[in-house]
C-alpha atoms as a PDB file:
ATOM      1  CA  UNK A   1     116.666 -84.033  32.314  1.00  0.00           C
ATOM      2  CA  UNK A   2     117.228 -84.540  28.739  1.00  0.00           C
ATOM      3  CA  UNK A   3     115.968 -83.607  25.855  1.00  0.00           C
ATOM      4  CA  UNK A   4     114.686 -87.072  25.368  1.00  0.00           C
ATOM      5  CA  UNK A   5     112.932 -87.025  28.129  1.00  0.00           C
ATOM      6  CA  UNK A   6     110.993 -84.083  27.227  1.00  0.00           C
ATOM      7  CA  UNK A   7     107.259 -85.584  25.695  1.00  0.00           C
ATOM      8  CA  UNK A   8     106.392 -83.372  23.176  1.00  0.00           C
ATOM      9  CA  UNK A   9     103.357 -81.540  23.069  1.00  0.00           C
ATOM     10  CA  UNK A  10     101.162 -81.884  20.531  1.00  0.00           C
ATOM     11  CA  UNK A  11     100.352 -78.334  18.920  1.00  0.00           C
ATOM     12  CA  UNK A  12      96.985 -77.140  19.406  1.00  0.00           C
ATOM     13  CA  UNK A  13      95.147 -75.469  16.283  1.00  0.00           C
ATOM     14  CA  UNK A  14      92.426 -72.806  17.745  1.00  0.00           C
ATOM     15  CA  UNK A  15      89.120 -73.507  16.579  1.00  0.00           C
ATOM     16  CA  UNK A  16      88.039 -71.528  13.371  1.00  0.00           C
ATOM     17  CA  UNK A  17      85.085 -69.163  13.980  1.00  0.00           C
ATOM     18  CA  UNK A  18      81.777 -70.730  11.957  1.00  0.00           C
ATOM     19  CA  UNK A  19      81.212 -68.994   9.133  1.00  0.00           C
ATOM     20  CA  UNK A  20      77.379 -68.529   9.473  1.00  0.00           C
ATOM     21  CA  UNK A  21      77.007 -66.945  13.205  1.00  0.00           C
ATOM     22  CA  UNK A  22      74.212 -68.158  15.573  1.00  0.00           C
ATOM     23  CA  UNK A  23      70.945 -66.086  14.591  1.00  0.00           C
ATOM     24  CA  UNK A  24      70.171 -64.974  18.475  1.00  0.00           C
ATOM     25  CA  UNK A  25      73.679 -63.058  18.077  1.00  0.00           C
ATOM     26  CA  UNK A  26      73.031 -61.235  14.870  1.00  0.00           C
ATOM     27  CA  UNK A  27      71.820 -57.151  15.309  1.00  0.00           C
ATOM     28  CA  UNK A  28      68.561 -57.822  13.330  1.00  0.00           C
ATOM     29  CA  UNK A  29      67.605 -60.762  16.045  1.00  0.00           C
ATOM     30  CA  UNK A  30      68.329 -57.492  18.275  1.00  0.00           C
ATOM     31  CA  UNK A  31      66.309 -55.342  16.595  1.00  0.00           C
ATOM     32  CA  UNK A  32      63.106 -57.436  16.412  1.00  0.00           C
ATOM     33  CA  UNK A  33      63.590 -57.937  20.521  1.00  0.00           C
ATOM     34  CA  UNK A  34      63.612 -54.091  20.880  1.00  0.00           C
ATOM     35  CA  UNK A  35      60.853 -52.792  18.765  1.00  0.00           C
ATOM     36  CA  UNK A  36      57.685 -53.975  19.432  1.00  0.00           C
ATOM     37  CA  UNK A  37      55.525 -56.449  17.265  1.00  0.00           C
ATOM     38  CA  UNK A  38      53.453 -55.406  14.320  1.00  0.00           C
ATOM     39  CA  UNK A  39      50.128 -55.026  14.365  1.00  0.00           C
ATOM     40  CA  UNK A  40      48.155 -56.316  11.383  1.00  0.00           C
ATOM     41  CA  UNK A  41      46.016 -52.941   9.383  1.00  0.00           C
ATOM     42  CA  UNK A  42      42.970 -54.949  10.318  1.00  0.00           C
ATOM     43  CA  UNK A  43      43.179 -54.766  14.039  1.00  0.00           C
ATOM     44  CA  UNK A  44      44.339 -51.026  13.359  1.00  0.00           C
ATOM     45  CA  UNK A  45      41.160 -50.039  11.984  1.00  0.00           C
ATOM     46  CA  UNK A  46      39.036 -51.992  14.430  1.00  0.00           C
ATOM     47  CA  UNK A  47      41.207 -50.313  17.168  1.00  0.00           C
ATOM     48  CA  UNK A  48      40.478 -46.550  15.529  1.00  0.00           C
ATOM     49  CA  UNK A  49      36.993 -47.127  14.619  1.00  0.00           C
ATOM     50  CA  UNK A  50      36.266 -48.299  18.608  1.00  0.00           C
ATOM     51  CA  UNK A  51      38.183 -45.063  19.738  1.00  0.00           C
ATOM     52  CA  UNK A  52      36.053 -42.697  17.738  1.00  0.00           C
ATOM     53  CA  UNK A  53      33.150 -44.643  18.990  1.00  0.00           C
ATOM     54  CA  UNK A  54      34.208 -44.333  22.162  1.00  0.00           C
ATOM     55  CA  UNK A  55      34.462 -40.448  21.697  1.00  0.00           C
ATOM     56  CA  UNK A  56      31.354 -40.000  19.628  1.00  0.00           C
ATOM     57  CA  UNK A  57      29.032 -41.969  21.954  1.00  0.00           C
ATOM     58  CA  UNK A  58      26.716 -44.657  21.171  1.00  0.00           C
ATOM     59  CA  UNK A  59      26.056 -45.215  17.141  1.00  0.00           C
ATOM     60  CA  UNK A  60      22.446 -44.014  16.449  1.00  0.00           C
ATOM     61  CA  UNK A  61      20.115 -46.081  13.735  1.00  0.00           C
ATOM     62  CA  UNK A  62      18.462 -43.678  10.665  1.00  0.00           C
ATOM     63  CA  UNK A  63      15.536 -43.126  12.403  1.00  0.00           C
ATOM     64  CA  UNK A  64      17.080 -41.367  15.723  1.00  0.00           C
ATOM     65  CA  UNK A  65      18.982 -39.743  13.181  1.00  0.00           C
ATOM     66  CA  UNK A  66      15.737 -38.458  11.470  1.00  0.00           C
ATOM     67  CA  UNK A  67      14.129 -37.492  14.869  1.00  0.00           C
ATOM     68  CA  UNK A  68      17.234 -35.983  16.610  1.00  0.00           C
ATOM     69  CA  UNK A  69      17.249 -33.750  12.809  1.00  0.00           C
ATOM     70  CA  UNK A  70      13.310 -32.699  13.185  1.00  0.00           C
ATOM     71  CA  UNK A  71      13.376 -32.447  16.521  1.00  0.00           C
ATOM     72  CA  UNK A  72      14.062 -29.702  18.587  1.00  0.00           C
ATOM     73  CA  UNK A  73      12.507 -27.999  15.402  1.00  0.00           C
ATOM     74  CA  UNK A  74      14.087 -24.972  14.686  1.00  0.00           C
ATOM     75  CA  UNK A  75      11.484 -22.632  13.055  1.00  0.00           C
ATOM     76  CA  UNK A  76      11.896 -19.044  11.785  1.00  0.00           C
ATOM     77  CA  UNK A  77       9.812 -16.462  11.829  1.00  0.00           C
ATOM     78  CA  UNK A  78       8.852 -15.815   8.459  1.00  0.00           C
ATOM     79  CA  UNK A  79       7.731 -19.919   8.586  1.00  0.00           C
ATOM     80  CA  UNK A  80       6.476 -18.739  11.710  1.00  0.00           C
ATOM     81  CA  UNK A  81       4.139 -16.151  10.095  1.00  0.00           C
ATOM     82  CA  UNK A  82       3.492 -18.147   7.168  1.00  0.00           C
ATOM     83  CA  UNK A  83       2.073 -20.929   9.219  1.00  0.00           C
ATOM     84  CA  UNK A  84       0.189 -18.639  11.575  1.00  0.00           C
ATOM     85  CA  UNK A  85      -1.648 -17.110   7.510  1.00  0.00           C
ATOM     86  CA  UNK A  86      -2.331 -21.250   6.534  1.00  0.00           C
ATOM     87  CA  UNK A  87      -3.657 -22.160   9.761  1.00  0.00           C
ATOM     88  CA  UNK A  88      -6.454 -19.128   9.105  1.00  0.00           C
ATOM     89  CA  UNK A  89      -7.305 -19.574   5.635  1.00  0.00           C
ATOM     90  CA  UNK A  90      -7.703 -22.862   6.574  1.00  0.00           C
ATOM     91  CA  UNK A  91      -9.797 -22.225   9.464  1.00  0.00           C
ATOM     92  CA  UNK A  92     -12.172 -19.536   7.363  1.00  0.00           C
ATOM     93  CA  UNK A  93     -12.500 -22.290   4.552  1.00  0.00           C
ATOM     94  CA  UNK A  94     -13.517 -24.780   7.111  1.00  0.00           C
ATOM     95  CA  UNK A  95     -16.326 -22.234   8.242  1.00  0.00           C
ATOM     96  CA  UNK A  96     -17.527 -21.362   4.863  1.00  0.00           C
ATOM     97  CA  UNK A  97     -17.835 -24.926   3.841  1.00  0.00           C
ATOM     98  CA  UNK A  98     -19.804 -25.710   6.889  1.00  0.00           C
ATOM     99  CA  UNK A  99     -21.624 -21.804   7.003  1.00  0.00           C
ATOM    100  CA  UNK A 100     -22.445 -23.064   3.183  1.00  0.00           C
ATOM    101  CA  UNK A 101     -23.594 -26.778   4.426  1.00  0.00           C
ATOM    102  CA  UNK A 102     -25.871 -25.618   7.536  1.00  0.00           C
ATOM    103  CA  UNK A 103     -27.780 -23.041   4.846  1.00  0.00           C
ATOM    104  CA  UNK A 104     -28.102 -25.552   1.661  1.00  0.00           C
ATOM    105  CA  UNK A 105     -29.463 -28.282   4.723  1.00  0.00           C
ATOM    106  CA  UNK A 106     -31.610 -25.506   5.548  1.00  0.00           C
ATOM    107  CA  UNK A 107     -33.155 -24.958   2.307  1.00  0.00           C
ATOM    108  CA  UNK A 108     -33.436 -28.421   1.708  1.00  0.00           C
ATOM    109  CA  UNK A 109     -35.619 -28.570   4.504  1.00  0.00           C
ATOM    110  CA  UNK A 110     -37.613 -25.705   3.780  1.00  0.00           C
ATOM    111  CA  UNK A 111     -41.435 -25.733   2.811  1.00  0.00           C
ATOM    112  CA  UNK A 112     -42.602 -24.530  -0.711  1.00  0.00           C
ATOM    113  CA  UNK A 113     -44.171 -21.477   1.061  1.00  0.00           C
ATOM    114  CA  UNK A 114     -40.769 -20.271   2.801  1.00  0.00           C
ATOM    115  CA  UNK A 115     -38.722 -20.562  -0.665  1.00  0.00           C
ATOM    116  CA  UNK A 116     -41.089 -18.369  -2.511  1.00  0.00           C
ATOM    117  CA  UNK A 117     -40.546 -15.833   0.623  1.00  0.00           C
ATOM    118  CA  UNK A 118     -36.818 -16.076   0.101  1.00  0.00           C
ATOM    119  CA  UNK A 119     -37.075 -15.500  -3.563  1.00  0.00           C
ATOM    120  CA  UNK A 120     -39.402 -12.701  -2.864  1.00  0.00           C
ATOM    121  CA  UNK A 121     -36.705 -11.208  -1.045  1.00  0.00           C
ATOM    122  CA  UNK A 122     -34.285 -12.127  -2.971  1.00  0.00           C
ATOM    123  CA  UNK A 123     -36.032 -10.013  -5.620  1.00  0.00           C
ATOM    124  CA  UNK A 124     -36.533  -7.032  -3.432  1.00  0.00           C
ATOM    125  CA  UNK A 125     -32.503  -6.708  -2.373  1.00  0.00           C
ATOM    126  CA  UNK A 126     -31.828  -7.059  -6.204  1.00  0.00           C
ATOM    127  CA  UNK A 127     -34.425  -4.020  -7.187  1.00  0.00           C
ATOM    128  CA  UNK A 128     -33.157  -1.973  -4.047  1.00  0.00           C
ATOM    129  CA  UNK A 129     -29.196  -2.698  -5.225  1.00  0.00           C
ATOM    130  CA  UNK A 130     -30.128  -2.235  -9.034  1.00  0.00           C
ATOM    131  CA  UNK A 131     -31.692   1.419  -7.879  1.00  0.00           C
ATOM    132  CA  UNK A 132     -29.026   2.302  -5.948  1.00  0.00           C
ATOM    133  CA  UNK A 133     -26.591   1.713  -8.219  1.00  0.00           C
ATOM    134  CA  UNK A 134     -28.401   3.701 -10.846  1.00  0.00           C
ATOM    135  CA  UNK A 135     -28.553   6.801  -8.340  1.00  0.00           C
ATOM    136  CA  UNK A 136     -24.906   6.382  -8.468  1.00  0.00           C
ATOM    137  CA  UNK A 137     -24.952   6.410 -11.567  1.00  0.00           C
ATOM    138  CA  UNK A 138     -26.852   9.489 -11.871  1.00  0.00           C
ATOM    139  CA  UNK A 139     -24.574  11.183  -9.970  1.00  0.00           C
ATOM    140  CA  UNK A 140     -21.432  10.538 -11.152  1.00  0.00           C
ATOM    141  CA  UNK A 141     -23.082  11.885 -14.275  1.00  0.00           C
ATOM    142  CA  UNK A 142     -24.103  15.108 -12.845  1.00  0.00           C
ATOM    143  CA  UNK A 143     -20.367  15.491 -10.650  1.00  0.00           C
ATOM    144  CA  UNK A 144     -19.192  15.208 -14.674  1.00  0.00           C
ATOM    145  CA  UNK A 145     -21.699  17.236 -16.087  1.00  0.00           C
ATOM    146  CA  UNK A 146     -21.074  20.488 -13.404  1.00  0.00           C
ATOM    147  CA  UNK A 147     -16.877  19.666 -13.308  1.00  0.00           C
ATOM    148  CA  UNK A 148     -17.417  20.262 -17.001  1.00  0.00           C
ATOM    149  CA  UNK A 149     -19.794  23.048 -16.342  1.00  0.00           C
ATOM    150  CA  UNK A 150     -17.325  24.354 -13.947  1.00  0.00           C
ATOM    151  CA  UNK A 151     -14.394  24.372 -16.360  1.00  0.00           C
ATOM    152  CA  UNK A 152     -16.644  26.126 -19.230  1.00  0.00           C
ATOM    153  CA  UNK A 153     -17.448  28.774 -16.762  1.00  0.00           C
ATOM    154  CA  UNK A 154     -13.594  28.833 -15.696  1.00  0.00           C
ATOM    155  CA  UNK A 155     -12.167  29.365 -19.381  1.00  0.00           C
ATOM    156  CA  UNK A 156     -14.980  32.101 -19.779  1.00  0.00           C
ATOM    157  CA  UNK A 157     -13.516  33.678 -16.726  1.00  0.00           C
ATOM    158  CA  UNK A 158     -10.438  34.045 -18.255  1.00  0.00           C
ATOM    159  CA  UNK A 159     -11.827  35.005 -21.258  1.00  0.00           C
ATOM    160  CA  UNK A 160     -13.446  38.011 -19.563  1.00  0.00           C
ATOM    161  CA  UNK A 161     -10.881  38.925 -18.003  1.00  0.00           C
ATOM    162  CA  UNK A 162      -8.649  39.364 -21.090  1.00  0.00           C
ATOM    163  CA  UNK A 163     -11.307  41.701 -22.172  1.00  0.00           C
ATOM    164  CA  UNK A 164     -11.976  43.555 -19.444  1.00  0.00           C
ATOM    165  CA  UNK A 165      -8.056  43.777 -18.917  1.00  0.00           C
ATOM    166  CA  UNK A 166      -7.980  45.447 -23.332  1.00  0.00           C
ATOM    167  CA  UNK A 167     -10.604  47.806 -22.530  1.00  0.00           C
ATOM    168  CA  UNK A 168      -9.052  49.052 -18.523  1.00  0.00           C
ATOM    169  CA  UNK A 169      -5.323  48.832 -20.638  1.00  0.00           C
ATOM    170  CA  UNK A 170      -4.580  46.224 -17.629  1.00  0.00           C
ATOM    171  CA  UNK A 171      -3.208  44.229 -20.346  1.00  0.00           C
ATOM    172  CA  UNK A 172      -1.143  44.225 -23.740  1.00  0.00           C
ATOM    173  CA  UNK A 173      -3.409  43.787 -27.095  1.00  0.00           C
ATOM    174  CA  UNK A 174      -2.680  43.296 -31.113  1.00  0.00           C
ATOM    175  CA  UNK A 175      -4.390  42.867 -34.063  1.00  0.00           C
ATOM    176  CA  UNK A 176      -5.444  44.966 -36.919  1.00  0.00           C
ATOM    177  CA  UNK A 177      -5.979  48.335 -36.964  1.00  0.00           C
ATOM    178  CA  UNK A 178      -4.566  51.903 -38.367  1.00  0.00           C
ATOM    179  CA  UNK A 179      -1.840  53.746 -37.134  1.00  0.00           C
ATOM    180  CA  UNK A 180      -2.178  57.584 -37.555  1.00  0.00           C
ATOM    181  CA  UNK A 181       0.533  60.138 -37.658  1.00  0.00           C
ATOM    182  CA  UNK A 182       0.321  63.654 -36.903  1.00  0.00           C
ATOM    183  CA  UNK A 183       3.482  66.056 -37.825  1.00  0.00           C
ATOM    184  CA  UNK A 184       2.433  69.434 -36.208  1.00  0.00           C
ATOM    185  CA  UNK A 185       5.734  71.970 -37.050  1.00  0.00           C
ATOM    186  CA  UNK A 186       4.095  75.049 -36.552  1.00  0.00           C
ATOM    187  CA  UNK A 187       2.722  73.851 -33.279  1.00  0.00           C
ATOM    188  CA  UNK A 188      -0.646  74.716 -33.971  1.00  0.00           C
ATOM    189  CA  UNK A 189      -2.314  71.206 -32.800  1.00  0.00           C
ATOM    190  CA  UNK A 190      -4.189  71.730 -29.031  1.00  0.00           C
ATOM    191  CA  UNK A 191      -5.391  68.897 -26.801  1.00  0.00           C
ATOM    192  CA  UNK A 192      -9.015  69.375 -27.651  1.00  0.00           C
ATOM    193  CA  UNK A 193      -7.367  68.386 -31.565  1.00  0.00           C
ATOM    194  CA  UNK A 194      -6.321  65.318 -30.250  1.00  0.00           C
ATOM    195  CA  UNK A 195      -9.009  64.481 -28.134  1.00  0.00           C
ATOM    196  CA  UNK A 196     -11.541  64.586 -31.110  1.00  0.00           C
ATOM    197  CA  UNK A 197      -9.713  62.298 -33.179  1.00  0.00           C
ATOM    198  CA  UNK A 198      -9.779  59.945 -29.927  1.00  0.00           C
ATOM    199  CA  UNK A 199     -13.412  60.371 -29.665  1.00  0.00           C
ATOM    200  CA  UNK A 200     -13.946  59.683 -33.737  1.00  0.00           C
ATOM    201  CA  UNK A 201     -11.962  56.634 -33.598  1.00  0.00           C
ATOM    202  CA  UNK A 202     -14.075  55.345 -30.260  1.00  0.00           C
ATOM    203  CA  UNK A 203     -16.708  55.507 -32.247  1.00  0.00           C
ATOM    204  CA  UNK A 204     -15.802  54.236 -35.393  1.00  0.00           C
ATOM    205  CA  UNK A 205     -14.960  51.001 -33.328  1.00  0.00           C
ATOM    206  CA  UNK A 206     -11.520  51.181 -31.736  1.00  0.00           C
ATOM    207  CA  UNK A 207     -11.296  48.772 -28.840  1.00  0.00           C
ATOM    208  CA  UNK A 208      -7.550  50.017 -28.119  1.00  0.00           C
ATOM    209  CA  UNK A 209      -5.886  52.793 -28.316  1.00  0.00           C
ATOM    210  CA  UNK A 210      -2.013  54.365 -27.328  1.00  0.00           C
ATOM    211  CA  UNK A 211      -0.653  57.695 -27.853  1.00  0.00           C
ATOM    212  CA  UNK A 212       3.049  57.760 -27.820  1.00  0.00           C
ATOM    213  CA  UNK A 213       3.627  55.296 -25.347  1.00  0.00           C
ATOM    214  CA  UNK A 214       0.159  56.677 -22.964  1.00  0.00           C
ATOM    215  CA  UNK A 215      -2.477  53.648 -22.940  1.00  0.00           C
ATOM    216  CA  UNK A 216      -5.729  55.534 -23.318  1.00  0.00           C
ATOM    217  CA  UNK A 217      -8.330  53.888 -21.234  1.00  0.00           C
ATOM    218  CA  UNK A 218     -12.274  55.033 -19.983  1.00  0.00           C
ATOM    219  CA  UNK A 219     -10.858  58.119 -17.750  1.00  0.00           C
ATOM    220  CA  UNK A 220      -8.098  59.523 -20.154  1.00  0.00           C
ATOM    221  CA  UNK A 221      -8.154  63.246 -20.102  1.00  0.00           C
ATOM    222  CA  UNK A 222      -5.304  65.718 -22.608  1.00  0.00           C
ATOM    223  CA  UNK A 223      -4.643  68.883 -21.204  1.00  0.00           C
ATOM    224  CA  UNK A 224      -2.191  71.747 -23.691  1.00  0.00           C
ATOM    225  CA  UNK A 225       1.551  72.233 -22.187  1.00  0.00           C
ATOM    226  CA  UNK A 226       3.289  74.698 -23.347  1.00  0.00           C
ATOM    227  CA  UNK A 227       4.903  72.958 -26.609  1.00  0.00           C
ATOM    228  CA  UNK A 228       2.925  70.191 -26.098  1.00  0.00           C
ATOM    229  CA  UNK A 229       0.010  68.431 -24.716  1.00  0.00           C
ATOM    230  CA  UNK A 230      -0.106  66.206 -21.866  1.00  0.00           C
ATOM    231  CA  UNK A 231      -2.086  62.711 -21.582  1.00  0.00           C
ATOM    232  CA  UNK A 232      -3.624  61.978 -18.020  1.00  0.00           C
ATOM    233  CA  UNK A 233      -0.419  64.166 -16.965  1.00  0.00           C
ATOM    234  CA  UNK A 234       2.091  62.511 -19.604  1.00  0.00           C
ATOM    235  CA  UNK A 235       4.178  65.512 -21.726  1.00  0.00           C
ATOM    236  CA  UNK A 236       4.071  63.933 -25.213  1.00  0.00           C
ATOM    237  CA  UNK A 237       5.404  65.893 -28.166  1.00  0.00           C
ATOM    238  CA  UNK A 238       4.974  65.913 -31.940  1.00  0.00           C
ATOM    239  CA  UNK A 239       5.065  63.404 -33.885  1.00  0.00           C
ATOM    240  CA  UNK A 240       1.586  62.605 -32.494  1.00  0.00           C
ATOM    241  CA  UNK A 241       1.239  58.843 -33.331  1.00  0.00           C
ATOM    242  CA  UNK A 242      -1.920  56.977 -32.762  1.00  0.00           C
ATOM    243  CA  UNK A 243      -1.782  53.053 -32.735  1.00  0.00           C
ATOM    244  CA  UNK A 244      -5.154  51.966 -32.997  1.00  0.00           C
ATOM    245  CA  UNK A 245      -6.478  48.355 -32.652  1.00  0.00           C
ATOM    246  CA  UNK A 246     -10.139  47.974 -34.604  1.00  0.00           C
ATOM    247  CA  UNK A 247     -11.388  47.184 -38.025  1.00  0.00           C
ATOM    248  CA  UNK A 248      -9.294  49.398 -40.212  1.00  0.00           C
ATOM    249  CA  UNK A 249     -12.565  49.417 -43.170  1.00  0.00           C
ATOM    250  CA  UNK A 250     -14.324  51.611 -40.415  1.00  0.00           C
ATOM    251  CA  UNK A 251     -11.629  53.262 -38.701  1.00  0.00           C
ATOM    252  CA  UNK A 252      -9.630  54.945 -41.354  1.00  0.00           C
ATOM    253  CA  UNK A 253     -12.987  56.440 -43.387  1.00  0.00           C
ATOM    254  CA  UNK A 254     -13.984  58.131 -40.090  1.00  0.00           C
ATOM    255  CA  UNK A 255     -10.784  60.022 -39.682  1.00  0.00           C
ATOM    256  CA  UNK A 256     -11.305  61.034 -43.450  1.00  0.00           C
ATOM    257  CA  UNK A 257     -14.791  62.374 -43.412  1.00  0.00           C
ATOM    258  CA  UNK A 258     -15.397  65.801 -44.677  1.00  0.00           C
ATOM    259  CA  UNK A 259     -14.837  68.019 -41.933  1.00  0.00           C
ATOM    260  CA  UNK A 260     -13.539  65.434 -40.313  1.00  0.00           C
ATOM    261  CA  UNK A 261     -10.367  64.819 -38.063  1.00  0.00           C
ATOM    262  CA  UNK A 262      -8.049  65.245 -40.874  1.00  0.00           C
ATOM    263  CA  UNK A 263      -9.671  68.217 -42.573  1.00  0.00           C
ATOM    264  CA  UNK A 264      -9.782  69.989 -38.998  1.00  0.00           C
ATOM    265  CA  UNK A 265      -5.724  68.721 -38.325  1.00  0.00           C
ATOM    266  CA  UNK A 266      -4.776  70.327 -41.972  1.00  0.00           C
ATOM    267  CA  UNK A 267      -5.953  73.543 -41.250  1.00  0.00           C
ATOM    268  CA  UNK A 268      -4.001  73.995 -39.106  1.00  0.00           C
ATOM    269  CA  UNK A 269      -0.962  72.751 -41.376  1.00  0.00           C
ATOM    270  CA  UNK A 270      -0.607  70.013 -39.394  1.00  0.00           C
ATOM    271  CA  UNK A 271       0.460  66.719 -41.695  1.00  0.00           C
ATOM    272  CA  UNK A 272      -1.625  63.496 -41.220  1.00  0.00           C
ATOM    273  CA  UNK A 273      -1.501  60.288 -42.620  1.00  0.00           C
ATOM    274  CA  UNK A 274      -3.038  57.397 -41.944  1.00  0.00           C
ATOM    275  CA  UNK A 275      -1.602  53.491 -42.082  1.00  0.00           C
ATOM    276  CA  UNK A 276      -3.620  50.172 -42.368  1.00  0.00           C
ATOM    277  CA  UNK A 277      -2.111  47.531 -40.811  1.00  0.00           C
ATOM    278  CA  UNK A 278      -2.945  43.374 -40.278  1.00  0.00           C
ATOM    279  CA  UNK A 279      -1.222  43.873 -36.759  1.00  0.00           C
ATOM    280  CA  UNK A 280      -1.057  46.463 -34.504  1.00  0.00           C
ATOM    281  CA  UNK A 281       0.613  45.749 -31.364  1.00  0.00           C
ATOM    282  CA  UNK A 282      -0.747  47.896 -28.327  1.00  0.00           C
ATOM    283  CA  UNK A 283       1.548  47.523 -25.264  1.00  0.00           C
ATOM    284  CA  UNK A 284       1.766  50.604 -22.881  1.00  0.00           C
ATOM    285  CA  UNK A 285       0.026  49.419 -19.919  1.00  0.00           C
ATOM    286  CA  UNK A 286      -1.927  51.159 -16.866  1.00  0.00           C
ATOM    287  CA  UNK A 287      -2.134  50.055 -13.566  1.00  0.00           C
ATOM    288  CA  UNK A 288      -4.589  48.592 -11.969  1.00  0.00           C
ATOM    289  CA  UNK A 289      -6.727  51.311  -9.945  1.00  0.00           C
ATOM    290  CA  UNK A 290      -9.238  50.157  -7.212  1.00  0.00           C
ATOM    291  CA  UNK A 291     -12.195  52.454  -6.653  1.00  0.00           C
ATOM    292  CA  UNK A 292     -12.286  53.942  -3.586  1.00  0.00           C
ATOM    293  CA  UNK A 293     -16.067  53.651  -3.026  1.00  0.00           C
ATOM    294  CA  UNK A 294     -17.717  51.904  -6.175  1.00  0.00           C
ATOM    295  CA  UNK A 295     -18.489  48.161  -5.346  1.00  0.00           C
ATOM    296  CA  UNK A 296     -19.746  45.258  -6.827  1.00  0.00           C
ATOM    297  CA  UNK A 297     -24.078  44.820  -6.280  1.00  0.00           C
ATOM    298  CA  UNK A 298     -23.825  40.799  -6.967  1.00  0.00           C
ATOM    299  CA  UNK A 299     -24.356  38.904  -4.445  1.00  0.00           C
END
């Protein structure tokens, strides 16, 4: 066969691709088919708002709300107490208004006769209160008048005591007075010396009296020892000094008299010498002694 023969074949151009692909081939065609379709914000919130109803129950209008908030109530017990204390005032207000009705109906009612009885009466409770109140009175005045009475005779107590206290030497004392000094070198001064001036000044006035350091008191007694004399069984030795409590303008003359205490003390050249003073200060105490068979006659 020749070359002639031979039909030539027409060449064949492949079809060009489109530029702009068929939209069911493209991936975001794809995409759209696999994801599901979107739901509008609306229907969202409808769909939400049914599932909380759904879990909440049944809505409820304002006044179920209002009952379902009052009721159970829930009360405390102070409110508890509080309403028990209204509830009775208001019940004994109730009864005095009507206590107060029944008796103003009553006197309404009443004859003349039967209000001049009640006023009569009226009268009497008023005289009877008005006298018992001034027997109250009367005594509250006397409960003042014997507390007071009471106290007076308390504070004079005292009082007497202090002085009985001076004179038994219980107590400490001052005030004016003399102080007298007796220098006995040649020891020449006995007790009965001593004792005399005591007795002088006792009755010149002395209300207290101490001889070196010895309180002499109602029972003193001086006794001669040796060197020196002894008060109620004290040694004391010379200087003799005598603090004396007592108007000094009485005291001090006595001791001076002639033939007096002084005189008697310088004859026996003994030196004396006497001191006034604003303030003598008597301190030596003695104890307190109970009698062993004196007692008291008050009843």
């Amino acid at each position: 066969m020749s070359n002639e023969d031979e039909t030539p074949q027409p060449s064949e151009t492949p079809p060009q691709p489109s530029e702009t692909p068929p939209r069911s081939g493209t991936p975001e065609n794809r995409l759209r088919r696999e994801l599901p379709e979107e739901v509008p914000a609306a229907a969202r919130a409808s769909s939400e708002e049914e599932r909380h109803d759904a879990d909440t129950g049944p809505s409820l209008t304002g006044r179920q709300r209002l009952v379902k908030g009052v009721w159970p109530p829930r009360v405390s017990r102070a409110q508890l107490i509080v309403a028990v204390l209204l509830f009775g005032l208001g019940f004994g207000l109730a009864v005095q208004v009507a206590s107060n009705s029944d008796s103003g109906s009553a006197l309404r009612g009443a004859r003349q006769e039967d209000l001049v009885r009640i006023l009569d009466e009226l009268d009497n409770r008023t005289q009877r209160l008005e006298d018992e109140k001034q027997g109250l009175e009367d005594q509250r005045t006397e409960l003042e008048n014997s507390s007071n009475q009471a106290e007076e005779a308390r504070k004079q107590t005292v009082e007497k005591e202090k002085q009985l206290g001076i004179l038994a030497g219980t107590v400490a004392a001052q005030g004016p007075g003399i102080t007298l000094t007796i220098n006995d070198t040649k020891g020449t001064v006995k007790a009965d010396m001593l004792l005399d001036a005591i007795q002088e000044l006792r009755a010149a006035g002395a209300e207290a009296i101490q001889v070196n350091g010895v309180r002499v008191v109602a029972s003193t007694y001086l006794t001669d020892s040796g060197s020196g004399v002894k008060v109620d069984g004290n040694k004391i030795t010379q200087p003799y000094r005598f603090k004396v409590i007592g108007k000094p303008q009485d005291l001090e003359p006595a001791l001076n008299i002639p033939g007096g205490v002084v005189q008697t003390l310088e004859k026996e050249q003994a030196t004396v010498t006497v001191d006034r003073s604003t303030k003598i200060v008597v301190d030596a105490l003695r104890p307190a002694k109970r009698p062993d068979y004196a007692r008291s006659s008050s009843q």
